[in-house]
C-alpha atoms as a PDB file:
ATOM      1  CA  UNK A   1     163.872 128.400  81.836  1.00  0.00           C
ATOM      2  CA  UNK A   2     160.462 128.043  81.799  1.00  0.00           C
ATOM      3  CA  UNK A   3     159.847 131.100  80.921  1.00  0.00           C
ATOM      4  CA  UNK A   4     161.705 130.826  77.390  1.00  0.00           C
ATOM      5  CA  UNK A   5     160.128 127.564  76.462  1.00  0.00           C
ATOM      6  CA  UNK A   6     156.869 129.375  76.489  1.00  0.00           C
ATOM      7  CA  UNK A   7     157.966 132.157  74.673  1.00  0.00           C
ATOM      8  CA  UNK A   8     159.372 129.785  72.135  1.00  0.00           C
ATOM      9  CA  UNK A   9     156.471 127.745  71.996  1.00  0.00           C
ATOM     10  CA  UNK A  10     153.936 130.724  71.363  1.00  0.00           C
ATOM     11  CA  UNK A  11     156.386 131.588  68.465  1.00  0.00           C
ATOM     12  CA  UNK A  12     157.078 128.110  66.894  1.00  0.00           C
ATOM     13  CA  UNK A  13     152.857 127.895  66.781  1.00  0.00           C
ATOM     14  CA  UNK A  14     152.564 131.297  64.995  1.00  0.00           C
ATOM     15  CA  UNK A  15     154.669 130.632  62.660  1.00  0.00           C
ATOM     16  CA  UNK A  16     152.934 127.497  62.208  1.00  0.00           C
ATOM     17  CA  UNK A  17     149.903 128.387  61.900  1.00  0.00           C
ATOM     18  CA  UNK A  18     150.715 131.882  59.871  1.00  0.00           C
ATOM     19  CA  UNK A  19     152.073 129.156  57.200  1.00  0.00           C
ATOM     20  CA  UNK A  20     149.391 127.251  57.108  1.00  0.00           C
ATOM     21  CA  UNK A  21     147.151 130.180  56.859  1.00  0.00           C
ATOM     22  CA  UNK A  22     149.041 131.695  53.898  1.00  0.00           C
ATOM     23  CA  UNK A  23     148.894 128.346  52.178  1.00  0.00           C
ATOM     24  CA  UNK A  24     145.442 128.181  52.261  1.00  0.00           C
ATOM     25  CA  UNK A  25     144.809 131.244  50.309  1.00  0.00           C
ATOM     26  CA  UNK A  26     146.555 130.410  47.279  1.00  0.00           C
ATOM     27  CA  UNK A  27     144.601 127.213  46.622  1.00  0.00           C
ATOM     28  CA  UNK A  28     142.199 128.305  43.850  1.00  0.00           C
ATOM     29  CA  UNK A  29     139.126 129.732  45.966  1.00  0.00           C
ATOM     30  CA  UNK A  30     138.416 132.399  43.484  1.00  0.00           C
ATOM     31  CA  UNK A  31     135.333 133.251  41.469  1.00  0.00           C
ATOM     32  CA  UNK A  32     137.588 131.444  38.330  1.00  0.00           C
ATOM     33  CA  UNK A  33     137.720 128.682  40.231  1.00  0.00           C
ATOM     34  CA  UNK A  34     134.305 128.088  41.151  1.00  0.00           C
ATOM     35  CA  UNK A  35     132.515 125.028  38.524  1.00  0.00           C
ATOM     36  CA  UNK A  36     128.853 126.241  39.367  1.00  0.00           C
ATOM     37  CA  UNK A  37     129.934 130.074  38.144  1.00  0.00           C
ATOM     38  CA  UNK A  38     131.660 129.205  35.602  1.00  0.00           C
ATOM     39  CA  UNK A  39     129.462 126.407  34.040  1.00  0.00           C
ATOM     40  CA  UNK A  40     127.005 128.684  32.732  1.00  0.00           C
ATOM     41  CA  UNK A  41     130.137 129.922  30.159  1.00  0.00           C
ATOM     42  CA  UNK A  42     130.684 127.340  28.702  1.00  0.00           C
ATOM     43  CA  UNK A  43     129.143 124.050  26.445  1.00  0.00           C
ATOM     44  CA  UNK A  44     131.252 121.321  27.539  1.00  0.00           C
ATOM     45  CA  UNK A  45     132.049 120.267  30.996  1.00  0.00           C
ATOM     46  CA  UNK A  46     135.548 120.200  30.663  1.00  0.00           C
ATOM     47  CA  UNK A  47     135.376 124.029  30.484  1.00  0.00           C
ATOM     48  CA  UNK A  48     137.098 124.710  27.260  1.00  0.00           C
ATOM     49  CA  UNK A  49     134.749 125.876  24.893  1.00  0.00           C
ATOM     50  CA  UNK A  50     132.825 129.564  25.791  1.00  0.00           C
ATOM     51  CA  UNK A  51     129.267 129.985  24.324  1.00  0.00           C
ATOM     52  CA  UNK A  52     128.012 132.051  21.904  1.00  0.00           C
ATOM     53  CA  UNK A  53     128.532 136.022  22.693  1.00  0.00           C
ATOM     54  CA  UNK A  54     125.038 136.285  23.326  1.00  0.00           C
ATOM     55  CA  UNK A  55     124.613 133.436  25.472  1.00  0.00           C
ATOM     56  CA  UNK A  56     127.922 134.186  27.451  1.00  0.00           C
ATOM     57  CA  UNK A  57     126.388 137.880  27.940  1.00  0.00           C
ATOM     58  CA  UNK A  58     123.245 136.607  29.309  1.00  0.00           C
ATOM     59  CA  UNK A  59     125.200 134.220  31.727  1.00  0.00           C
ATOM     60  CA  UNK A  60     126.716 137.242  32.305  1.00  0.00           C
ATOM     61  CA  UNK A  61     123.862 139.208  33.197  1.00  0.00           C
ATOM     62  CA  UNK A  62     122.673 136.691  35.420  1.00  0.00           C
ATOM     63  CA  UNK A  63     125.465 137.155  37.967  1.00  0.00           C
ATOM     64  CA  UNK A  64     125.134 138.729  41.061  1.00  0.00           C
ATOM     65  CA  UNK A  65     126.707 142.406  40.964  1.00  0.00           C
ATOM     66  CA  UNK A  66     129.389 140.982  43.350  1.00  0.00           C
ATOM     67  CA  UNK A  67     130.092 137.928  41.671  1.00  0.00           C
ATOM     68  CA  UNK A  68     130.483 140.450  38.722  1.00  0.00           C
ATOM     69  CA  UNK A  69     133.087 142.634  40.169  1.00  0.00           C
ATOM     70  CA  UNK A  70     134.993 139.590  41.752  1.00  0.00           C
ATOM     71  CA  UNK A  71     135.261 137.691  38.462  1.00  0.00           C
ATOM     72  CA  UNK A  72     136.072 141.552  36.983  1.00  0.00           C
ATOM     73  CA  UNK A  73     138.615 141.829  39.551  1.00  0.00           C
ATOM     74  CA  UNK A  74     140.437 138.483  38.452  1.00  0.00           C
ATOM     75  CA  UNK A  75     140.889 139.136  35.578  1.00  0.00           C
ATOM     76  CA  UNK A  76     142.328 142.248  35.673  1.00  0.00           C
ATOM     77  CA  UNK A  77     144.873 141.134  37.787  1.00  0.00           C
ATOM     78  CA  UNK A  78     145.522 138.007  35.577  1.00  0.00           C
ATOM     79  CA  UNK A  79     145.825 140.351  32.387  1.00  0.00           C
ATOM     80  CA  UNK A  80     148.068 142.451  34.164  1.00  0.00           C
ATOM     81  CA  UNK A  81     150.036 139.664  34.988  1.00  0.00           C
ATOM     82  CA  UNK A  82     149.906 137.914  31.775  1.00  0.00           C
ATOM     83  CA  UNK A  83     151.555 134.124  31.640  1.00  0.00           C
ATOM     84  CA  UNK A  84     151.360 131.353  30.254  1.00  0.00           C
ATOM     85  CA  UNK A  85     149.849 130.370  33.953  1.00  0.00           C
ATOM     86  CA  UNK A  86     146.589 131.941  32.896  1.00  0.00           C
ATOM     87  CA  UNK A  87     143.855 129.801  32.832  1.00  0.00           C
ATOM     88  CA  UNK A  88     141.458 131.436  31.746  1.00  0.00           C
ATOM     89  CA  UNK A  89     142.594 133.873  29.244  1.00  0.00           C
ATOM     90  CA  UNK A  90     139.384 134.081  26.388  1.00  0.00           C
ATOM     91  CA  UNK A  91     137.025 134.190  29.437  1.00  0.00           C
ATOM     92  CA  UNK A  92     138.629 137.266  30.620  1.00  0.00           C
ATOM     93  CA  UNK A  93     139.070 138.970  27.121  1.00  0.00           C
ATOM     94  CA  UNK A  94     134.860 138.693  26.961  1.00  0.00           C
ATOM     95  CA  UNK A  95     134.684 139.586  30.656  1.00  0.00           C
ATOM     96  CA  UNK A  96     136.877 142.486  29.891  1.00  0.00           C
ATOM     97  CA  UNK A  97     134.587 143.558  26.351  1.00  0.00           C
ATOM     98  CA  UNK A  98     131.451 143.197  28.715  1.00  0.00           C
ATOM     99  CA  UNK A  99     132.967 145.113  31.103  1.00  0.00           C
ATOM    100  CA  UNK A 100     133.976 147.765  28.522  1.00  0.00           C
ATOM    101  CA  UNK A 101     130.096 147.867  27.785  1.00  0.00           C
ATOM    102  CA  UNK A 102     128.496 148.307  31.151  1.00  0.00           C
ATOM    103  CA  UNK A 103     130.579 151.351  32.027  1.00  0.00           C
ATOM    104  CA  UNK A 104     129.209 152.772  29.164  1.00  0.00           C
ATOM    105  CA  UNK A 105     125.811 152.433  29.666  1.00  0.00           C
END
């Protein structure tokens, strides 16, 4: 009898835990996501209005290559999934034209 508590105890716990895990990868922990990233974008603090092209290309610039390719990454998947969920659909479009540019050089 034992025996099949245990068992059912190490099972009730991984699914526990396997939930909880799941859960806390869908809570907005991307690049998007992150205030100090994306302030440089934009002129209010609300984070509604982008900057000029040239000032949005120099925030841009001063990414980290990885930061680059994460925030790249995002929005590729949210344009490829396009809803009205998006949050940060101009962003992406000059992420995307930036993008665009870079490969070419």
């Amino acid at each position: 009898m034992s025996y099949k508590m245990i068992c059912l105890g190490a099972m009730a716990l991984s699914m526990v835990s396997g939930v909880s895990l799941a859960a806390g990868t869908e809570t907005g922990t991307s690049a998007l996501d992150d205030p100090a990233k994306m302030e440089p974008f934009y002129t209010d603090s609300s984070m509604t209005t982008l900057r000029s092209d040239d000032e949005f290309t120099a925030a841009w610039k001063a990414l980290t290559d990885e930061d680059r390719m994460a925030m790249t990454k995002i929005c590729d998947e949210e344009m490829a999934n396009a809803n009205a969920a998006n949050t940060h659909p101009e962003f992406c479009s000059n992420v995307k034209k930036l993008g665009g540019e870079s490969s070419k050089n």
